[in-house]
N, C-alpha and C. Protein backbone atom coordinates (compact mmCIF):
# COMPACT_ATOMS: atom_id res chain seq x y z
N UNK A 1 12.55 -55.29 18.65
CA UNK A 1 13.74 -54.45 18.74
C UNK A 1 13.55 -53.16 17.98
N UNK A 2 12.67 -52.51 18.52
CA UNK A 2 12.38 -50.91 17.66
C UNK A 2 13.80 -50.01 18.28
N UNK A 3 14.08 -49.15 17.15
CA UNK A 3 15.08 -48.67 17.80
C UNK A 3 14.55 -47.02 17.13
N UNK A 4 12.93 -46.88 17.17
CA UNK A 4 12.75 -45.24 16.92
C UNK A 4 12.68 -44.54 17.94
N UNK A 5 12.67 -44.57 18.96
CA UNK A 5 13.24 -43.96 20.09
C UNK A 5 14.66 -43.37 20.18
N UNK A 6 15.58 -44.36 19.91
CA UNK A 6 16.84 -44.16 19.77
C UNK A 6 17.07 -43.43 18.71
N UNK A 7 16.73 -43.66 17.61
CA UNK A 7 17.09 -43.27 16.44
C UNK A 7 16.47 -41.77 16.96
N UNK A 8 15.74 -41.25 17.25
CA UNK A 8 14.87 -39.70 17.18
C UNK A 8 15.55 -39.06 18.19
N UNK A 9 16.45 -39.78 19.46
CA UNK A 9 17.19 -39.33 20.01
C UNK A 9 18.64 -38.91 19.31
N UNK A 10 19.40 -39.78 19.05
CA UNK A 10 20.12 -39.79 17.91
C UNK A 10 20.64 -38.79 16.68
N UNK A 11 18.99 -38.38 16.36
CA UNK A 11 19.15 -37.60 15.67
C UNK A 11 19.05 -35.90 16.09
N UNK A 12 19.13 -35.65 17.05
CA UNK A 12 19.24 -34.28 17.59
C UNK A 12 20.51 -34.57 18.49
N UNK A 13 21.59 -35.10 18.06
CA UNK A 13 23.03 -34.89 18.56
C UNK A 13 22.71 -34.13 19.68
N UNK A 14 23.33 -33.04 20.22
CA UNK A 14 23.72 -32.40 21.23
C UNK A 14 22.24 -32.54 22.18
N UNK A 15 21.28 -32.25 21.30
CA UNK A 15 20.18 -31.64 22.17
C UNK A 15 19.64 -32.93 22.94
N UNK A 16 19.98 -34.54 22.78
CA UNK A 16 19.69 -35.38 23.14
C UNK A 16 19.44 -35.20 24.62
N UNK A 17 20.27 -34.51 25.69
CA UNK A 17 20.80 -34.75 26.75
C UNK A 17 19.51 -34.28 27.34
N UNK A 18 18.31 -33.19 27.11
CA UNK A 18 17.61 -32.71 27.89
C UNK A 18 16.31 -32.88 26.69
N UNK A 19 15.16 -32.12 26.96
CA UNK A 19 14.01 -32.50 26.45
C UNK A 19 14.05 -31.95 24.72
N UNK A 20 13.79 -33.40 23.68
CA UNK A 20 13.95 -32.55 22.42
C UNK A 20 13.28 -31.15 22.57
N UNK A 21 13.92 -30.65 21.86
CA UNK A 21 12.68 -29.50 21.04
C UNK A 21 11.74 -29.38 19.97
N UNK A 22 10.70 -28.84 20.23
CA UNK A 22 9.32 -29.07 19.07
C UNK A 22 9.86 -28.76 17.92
N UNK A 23 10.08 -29.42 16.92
CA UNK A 23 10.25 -29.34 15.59
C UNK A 23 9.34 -28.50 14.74
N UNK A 24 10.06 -27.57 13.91
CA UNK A 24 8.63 -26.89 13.83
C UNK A 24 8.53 -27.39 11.65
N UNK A 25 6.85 -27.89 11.66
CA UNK A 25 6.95 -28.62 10.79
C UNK A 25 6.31 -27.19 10.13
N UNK A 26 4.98 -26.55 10.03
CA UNK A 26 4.65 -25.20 9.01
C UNK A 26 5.02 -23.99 9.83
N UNK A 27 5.50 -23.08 9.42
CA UNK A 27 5.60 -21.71 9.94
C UNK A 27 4.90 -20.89 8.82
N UNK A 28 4.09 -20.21 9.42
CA UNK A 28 3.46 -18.75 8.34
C UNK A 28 3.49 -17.42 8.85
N UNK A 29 4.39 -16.55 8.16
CA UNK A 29 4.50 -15.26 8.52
C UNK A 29 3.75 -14.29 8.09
N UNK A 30 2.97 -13.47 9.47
CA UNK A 30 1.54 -12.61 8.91
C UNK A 30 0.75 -12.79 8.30
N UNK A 31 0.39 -14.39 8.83
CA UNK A 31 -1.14 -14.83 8.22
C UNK A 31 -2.58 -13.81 7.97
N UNK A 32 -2.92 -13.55 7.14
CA UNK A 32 -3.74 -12.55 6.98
C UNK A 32 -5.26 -13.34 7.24
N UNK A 33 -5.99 -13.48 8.47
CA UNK A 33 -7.50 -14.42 8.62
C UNK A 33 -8.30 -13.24 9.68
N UNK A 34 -9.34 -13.64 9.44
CA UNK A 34 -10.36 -12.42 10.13
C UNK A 34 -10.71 -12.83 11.73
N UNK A 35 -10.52 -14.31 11.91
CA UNK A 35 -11.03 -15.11 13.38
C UNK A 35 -10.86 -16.31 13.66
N UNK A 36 -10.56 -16.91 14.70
CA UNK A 36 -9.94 -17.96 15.11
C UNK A 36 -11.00 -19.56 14.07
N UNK A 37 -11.72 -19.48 13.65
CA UNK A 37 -11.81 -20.42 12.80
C UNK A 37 -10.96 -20.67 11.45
N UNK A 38 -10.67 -19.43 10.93
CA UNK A 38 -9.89 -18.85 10.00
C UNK A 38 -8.38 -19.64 10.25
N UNK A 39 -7.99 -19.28 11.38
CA UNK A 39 -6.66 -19.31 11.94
C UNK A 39 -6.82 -21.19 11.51
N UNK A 40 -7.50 -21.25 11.97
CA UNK A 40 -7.47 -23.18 12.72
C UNK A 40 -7.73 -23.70 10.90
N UNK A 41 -8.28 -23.06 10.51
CA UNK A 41 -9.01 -23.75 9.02
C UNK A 41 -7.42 -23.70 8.18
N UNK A 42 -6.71 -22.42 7.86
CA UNK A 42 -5.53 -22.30 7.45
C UNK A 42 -4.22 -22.70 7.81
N UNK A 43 -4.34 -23.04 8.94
CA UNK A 43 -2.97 -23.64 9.89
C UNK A 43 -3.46 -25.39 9.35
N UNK A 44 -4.39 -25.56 9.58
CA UNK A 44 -4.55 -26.99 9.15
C UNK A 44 -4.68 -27.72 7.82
N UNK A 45 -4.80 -26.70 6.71
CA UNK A 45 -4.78 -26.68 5.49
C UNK A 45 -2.96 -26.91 5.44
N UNK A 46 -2.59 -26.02 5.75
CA UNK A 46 -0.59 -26.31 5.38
C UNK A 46 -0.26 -27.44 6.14
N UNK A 47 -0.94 -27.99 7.61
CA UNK A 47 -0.31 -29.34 8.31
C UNK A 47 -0.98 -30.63 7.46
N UNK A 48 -2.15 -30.29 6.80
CA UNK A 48 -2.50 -31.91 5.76
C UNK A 48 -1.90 -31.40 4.64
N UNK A 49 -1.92 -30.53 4.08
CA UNK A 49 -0.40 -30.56 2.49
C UNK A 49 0.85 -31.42 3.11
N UNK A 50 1.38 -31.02 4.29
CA UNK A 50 2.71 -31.61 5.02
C UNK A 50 2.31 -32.78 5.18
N UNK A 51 1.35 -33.35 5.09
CA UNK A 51 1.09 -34.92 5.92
C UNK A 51 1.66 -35.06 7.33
N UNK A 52 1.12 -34.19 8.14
CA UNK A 52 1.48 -34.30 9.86
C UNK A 52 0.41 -34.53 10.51
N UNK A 53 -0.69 -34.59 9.64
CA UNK A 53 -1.93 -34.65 10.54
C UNK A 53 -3.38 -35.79 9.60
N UNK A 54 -3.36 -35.88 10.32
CA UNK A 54 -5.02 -36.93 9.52
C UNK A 54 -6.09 -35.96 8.62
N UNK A 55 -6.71 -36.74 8.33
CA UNK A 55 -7.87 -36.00 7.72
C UNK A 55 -8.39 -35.32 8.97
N UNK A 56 -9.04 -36.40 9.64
CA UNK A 56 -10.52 -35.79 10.66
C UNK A 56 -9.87 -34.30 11.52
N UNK A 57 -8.40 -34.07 11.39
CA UNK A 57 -7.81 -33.16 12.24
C UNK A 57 -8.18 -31.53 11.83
N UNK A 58 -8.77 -31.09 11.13
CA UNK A 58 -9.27 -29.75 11.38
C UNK A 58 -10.47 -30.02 11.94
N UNK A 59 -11.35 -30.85 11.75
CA UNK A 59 -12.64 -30.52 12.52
C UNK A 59 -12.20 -30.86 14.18
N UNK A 60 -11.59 -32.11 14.08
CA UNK A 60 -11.22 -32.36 15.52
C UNK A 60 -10.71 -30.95 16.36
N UNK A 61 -9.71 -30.14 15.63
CA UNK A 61 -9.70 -28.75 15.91
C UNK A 61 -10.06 -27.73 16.34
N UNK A 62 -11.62 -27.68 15.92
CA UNK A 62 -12.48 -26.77 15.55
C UNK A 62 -12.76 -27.25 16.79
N UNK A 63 -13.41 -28.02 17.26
CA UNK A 63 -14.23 -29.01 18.09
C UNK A 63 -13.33 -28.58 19.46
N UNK A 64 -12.27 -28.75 19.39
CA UNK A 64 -11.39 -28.81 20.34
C UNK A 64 -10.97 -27.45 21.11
N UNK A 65 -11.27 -26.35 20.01
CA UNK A 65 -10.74 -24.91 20.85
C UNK A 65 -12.04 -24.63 20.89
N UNK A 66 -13.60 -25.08 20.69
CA UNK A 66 -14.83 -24.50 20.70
C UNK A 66 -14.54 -25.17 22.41
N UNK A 67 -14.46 -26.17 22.41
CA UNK A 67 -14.76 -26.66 24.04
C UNK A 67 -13.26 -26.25 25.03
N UNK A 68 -12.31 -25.79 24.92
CA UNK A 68 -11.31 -25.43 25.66
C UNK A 68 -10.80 -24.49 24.52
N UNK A 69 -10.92 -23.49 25.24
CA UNK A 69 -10.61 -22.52 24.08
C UNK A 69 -8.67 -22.29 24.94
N UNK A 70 -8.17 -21.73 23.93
CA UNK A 70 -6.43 -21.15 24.25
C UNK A 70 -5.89 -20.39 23.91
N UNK A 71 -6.73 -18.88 24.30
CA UNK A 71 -5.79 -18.02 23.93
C UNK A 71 -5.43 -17.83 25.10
N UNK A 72 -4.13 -17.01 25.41
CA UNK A 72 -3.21 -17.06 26.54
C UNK A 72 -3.05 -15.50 26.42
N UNK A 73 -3.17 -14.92 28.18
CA UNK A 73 -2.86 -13.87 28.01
C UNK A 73 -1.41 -13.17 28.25
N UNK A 74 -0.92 -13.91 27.88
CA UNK A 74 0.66 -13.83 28.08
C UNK A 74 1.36 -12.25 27.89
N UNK A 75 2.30 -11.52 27.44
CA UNK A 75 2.51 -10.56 27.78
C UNK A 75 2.21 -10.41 26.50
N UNK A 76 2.21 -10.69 25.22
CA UNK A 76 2.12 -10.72 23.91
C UNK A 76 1.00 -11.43 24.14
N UNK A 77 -0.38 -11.44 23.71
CA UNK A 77 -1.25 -12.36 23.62
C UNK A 77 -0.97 -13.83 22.60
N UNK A 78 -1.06 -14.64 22.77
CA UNK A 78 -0.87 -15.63 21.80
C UNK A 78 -2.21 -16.86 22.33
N UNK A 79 -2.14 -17.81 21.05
CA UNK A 79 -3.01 -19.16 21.31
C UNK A 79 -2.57 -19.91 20.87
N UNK A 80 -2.27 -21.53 21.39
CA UNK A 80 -1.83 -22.56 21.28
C UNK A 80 -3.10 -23.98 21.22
N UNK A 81 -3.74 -23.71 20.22
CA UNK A 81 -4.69 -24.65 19.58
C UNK A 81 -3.41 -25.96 19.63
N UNK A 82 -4.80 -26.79 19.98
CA UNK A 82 -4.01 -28.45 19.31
C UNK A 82 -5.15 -29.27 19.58
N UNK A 83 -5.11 -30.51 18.88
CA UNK A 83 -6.23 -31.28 18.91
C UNK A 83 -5.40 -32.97 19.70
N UNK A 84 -6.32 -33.67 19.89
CA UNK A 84 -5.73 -34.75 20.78
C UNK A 84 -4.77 -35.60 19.83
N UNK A 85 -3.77 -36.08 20.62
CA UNK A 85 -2.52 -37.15 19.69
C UNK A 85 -3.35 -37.90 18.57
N UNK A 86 -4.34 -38.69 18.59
CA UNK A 86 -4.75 -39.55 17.51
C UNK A 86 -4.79 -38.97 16.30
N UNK A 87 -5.03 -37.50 16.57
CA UNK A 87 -5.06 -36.44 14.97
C UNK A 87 -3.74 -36.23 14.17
N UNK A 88 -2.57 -36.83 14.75
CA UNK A 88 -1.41 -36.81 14.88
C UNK A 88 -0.54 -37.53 14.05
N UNK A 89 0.18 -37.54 12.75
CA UNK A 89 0.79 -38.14 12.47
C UNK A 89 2.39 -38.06 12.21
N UNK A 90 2.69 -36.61 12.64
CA UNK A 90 4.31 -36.04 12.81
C UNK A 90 4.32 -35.06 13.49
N UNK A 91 4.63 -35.60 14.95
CA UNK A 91 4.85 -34.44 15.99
C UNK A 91 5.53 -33.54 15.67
N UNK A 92 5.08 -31.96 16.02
CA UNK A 92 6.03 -30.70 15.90
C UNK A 92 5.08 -29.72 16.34
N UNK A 93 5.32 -28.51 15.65
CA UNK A 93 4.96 -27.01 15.86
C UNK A 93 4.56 -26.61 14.74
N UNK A 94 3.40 -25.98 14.65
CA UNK A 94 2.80 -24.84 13.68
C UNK A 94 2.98 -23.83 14.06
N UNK A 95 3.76 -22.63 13.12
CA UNK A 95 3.46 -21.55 14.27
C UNK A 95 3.23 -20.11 13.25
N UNK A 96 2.52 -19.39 13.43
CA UNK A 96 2.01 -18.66 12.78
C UNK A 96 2.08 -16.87 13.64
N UNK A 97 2.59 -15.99 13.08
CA UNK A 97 2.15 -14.47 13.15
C UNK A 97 1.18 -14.19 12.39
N UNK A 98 0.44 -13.45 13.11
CA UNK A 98 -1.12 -12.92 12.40
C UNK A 98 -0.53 -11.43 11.84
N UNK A 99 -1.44 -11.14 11.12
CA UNK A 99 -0.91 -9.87 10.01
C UNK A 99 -1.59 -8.90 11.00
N UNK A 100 -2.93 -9.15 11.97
CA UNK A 100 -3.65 -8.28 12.67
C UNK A 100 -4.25 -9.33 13.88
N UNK A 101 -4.58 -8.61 15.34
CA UNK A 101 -4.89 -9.42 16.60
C UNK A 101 -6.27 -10.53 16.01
N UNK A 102 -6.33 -11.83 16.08
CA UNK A 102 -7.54 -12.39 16.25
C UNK A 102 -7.82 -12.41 17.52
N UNK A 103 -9.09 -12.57 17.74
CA UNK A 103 -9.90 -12.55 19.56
C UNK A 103 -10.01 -14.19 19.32
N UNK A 104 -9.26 -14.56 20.30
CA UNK A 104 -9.43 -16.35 20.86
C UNK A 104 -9.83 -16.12 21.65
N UNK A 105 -10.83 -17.37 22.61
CA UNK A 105 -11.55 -17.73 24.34
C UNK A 105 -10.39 -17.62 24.92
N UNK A 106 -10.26 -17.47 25.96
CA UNK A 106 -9.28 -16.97 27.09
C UNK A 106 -9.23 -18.59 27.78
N UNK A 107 -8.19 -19.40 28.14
CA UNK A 107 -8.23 -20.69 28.39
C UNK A 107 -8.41 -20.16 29.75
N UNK A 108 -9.41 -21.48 30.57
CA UNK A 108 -9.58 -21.47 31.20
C UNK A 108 -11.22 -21.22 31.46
N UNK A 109 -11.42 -20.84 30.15
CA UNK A 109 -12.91 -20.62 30.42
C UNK A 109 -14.14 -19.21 31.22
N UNK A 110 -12.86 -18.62 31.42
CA UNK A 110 -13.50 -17.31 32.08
C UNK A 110 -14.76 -16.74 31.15
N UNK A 111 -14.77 -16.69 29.56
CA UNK A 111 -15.80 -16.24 28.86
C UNK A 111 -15.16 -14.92 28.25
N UNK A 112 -13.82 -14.63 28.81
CA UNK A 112 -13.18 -13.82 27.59
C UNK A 112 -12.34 -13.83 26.91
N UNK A 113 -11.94 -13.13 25.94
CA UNK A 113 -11.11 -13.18 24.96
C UNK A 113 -9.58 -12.76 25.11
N UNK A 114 -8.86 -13.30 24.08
CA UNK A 114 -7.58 -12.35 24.18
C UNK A 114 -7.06 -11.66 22.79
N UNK A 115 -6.65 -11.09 22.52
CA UNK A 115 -6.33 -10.60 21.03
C UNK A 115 -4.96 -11.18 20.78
N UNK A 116 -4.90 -12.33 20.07
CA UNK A 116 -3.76 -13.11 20.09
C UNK A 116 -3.19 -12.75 18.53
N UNK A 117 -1.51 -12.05 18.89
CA UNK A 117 -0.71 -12.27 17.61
C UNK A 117 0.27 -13.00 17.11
N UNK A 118 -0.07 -14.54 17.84
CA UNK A 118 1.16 -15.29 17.72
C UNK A 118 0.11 -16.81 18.14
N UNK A 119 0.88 -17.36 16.80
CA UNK A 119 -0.25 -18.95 16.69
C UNK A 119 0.88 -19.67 17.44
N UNK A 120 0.42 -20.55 18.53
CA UNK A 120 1.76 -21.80 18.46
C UNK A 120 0.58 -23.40 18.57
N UNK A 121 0.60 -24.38 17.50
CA UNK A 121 -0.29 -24.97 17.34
C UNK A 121 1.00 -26.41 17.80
N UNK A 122 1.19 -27.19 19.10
CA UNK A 122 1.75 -28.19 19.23
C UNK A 122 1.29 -29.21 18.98
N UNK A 123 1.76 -30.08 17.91
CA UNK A 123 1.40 -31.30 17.35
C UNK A 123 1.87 -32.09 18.61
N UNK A 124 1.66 -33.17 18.90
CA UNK A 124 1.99 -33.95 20.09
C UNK A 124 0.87 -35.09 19.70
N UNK A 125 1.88 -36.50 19.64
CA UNK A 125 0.88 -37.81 19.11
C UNK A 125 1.22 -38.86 20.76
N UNK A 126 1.50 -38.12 21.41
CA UNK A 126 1.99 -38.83 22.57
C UNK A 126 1.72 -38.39 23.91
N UNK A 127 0.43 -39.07 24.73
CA UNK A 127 0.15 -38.20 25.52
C UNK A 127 0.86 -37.94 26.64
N UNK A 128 1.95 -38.84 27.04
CA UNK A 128 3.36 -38.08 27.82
C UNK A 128 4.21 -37.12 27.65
N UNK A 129 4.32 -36.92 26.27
CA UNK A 129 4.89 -35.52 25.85
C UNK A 129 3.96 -34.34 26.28
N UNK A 130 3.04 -34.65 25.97
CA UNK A 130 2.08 -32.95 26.18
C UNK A 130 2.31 -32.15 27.26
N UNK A 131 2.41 -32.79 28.53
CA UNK A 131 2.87 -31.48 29.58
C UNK A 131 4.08 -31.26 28.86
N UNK A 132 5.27 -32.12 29.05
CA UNK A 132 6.51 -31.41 29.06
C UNK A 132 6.44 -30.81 27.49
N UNK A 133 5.79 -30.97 26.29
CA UNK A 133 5.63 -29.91 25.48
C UNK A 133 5.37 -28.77 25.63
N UNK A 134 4.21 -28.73 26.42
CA UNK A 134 3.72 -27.74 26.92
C UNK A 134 3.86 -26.78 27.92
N UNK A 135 4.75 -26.96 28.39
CA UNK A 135 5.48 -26.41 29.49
C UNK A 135 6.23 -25.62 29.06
N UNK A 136 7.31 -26.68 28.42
CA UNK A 136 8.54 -25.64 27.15
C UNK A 136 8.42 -24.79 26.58
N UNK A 137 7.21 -24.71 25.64
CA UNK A 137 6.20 -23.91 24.75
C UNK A 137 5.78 -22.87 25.30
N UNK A 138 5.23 -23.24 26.48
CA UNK A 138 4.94 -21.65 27.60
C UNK A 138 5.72 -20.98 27.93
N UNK A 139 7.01 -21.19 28.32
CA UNK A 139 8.28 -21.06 29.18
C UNK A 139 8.60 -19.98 27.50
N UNK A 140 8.69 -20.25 26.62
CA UNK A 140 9.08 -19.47 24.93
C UNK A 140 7.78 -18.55 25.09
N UNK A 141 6.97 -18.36 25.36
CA UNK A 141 5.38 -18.06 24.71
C UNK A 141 5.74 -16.55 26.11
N UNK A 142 5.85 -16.72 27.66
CA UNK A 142 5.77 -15.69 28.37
C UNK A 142 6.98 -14.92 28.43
N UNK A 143 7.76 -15.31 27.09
CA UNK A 143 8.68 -14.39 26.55
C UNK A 143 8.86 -13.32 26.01
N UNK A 144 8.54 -12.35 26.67
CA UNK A 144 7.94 -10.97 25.36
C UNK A 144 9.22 -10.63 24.47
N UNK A 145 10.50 -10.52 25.18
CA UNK A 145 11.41 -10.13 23.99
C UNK A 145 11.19 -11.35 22.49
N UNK A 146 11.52 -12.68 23.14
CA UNK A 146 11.25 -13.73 22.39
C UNK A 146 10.10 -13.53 20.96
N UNK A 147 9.10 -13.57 21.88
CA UNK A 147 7.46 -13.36 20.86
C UNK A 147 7.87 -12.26 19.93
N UNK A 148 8.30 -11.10 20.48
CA UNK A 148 8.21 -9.73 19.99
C UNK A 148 9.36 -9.97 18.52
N UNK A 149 10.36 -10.68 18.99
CA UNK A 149 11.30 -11.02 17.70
C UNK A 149 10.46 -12.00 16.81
N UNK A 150 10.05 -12.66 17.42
CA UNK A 150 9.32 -13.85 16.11
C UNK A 150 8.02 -12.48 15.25
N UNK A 151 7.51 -11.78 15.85
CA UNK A 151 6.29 -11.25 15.24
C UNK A 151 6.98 -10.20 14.65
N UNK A 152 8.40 -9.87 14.55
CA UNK A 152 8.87 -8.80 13.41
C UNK A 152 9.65 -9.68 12.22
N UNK A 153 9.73 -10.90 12.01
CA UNK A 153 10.33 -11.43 11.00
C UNK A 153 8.94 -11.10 9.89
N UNK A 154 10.09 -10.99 8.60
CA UNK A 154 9.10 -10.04 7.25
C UNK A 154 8.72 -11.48 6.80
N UNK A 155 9.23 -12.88 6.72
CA UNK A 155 8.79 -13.67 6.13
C UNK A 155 8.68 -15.20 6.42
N UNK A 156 8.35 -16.40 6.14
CA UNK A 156 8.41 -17.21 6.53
C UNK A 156 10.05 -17.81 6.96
N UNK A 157 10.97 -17.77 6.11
CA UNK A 157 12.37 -18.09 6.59
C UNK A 157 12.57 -17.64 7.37
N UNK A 158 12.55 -16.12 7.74
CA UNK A 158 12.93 -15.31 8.86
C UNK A 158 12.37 -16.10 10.20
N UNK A 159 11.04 -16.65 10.36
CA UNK A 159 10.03 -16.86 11.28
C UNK A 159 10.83 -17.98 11.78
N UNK A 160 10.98 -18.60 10.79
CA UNK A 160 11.73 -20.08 11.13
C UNK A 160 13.19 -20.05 11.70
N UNK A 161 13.84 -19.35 11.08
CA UNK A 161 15.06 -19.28 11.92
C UNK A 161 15.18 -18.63 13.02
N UNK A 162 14.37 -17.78 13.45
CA UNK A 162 14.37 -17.04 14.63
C UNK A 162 13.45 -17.98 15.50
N UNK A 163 12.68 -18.78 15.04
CA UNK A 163 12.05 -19.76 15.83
C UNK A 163 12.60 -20.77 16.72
N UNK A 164 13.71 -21.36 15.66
CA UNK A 164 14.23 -22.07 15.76
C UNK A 164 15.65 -21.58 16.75
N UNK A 165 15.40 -20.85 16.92
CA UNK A 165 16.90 -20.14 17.70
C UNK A 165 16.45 -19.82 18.95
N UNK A 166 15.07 -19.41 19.20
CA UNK A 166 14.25 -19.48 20.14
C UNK A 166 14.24 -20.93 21.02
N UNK A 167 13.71 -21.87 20.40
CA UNK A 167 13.39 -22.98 20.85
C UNK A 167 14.72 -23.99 21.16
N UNK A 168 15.49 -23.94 20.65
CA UNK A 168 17.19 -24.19 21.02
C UNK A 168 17.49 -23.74 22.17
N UNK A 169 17.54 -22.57 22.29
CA UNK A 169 18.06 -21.61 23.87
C UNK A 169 17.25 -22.33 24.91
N UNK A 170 15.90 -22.85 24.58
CA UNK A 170 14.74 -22.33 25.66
C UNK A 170 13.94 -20.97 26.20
N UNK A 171 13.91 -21.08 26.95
CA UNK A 171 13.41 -19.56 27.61
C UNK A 171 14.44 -19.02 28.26
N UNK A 172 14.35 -18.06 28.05
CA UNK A 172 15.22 -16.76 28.42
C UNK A 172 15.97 -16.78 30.50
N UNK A 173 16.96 -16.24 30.12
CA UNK A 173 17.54 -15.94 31.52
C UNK A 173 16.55 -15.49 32.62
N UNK A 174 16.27 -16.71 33.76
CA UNK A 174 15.30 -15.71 34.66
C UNK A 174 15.29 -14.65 34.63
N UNK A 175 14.07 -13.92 35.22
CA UNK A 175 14.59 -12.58 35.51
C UNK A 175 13.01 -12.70 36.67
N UNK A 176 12.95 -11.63 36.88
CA UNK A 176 11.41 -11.30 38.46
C UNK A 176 10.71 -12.17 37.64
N UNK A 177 9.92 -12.65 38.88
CA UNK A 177 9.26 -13.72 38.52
C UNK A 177 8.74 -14.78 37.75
N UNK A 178 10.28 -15.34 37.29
CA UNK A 178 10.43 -16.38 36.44
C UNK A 178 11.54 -17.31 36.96
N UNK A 179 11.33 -18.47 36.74
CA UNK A 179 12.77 -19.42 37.56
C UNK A 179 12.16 -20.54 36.50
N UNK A 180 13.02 -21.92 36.89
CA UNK A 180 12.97 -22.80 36.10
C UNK A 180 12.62 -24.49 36.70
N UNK A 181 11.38 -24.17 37.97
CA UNK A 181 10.41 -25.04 38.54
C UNK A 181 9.55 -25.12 37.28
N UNK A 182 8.77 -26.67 37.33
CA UNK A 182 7.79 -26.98 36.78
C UNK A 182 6.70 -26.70 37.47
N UNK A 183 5.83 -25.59 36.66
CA UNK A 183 4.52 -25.12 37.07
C UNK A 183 3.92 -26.02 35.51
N UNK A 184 2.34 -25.97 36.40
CA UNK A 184 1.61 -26.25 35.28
C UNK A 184 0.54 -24.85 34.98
N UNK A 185 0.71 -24.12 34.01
CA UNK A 185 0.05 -23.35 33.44
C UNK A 185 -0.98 -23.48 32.17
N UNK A 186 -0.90 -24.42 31.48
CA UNK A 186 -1.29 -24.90 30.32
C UNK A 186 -2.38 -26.29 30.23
């Protein structure tokens, strides 16, 4: 009779009715790192202080955007690193503004880069969540007003509450070529 299902439903009152939202467990505003190892080495340094993630989870990391790399060329460039659920010990969101563009692999593998100023690192210990994480996450991410507000907050509180106000709404009012079908982009 587990009732953590219920209970995790439960506990997001209103928002129960449709897909939670990513909890966001570290936020860092204008991370100052020279290149996407940097990014992954420091984002994962604040998720094992938090205890959200295992040990083996920065290398698993490393490992993980060397062979599928994710930067996204979204209208704001951004990258959404994550390593597989087992690295996983408290699903949420890392999410980080860079102080200056890092060059991430371009997902998909084309062999180029993107100059990404916006980290979104989805913890996900459940491999049924990951599309519909990931979906959500995109749907926020090809948001340029959205992005553009998260990458002017001066500090970590700022990041977070505007994050968090972000990820509440969802994505923004259609507008040209945007609607609210499930594509898989991610």
């Amino acid at each position: 009779m587990s009732s953590n299902e219920r209970d995790h439903d439960d506990a997001h009152g209103e928002d129960a009715a449709g897909p939670v939202p990513l909890a966001l467990t570290v936020v860092v505003a204008r991370l100052d790192v020279t290149d996407p190892a940097d990014v992954l080495r420091s984002l994962s340094g604040f998720l094992l202080d938090a205890g959200a993630v295992t040990l083996d989870f920065p290398e698993a990391l490393q490992a993980r955007e060397q062979r599928y790399p994710t930067g996204l060329p979204t209208p704001i460039p951004t990258a959404i690193p994550h390593a597989d659920p087992e690295h996983v010990l408290t699903p949420g969101l890392a999410l980080a503004t860079l102080a200056r563009p890092v060059p991430f692999g371009e997902m998909g593998g084309t062999g180029g880069t993107v100059d990404a100023r916006l980290v979104a690192m989805p913890l996900l210990s459940d491999v049924r969540e990951h599309l519909i994480a990931l979906q959500r996450l995109m749907g926020l991410l090809r948001d340029e007003e959205a992005v553009a507000d998260l990458l002017e907050a001066a500090d970590e509180t700022e990041l977070r509450e505007r994050a968090e106000a972000h990820l509440r709404a969802g994505p923004a009012a259609p507008g040209p070529g945007t609607d609210d079908t499930e594509e898989h982009h991610a």
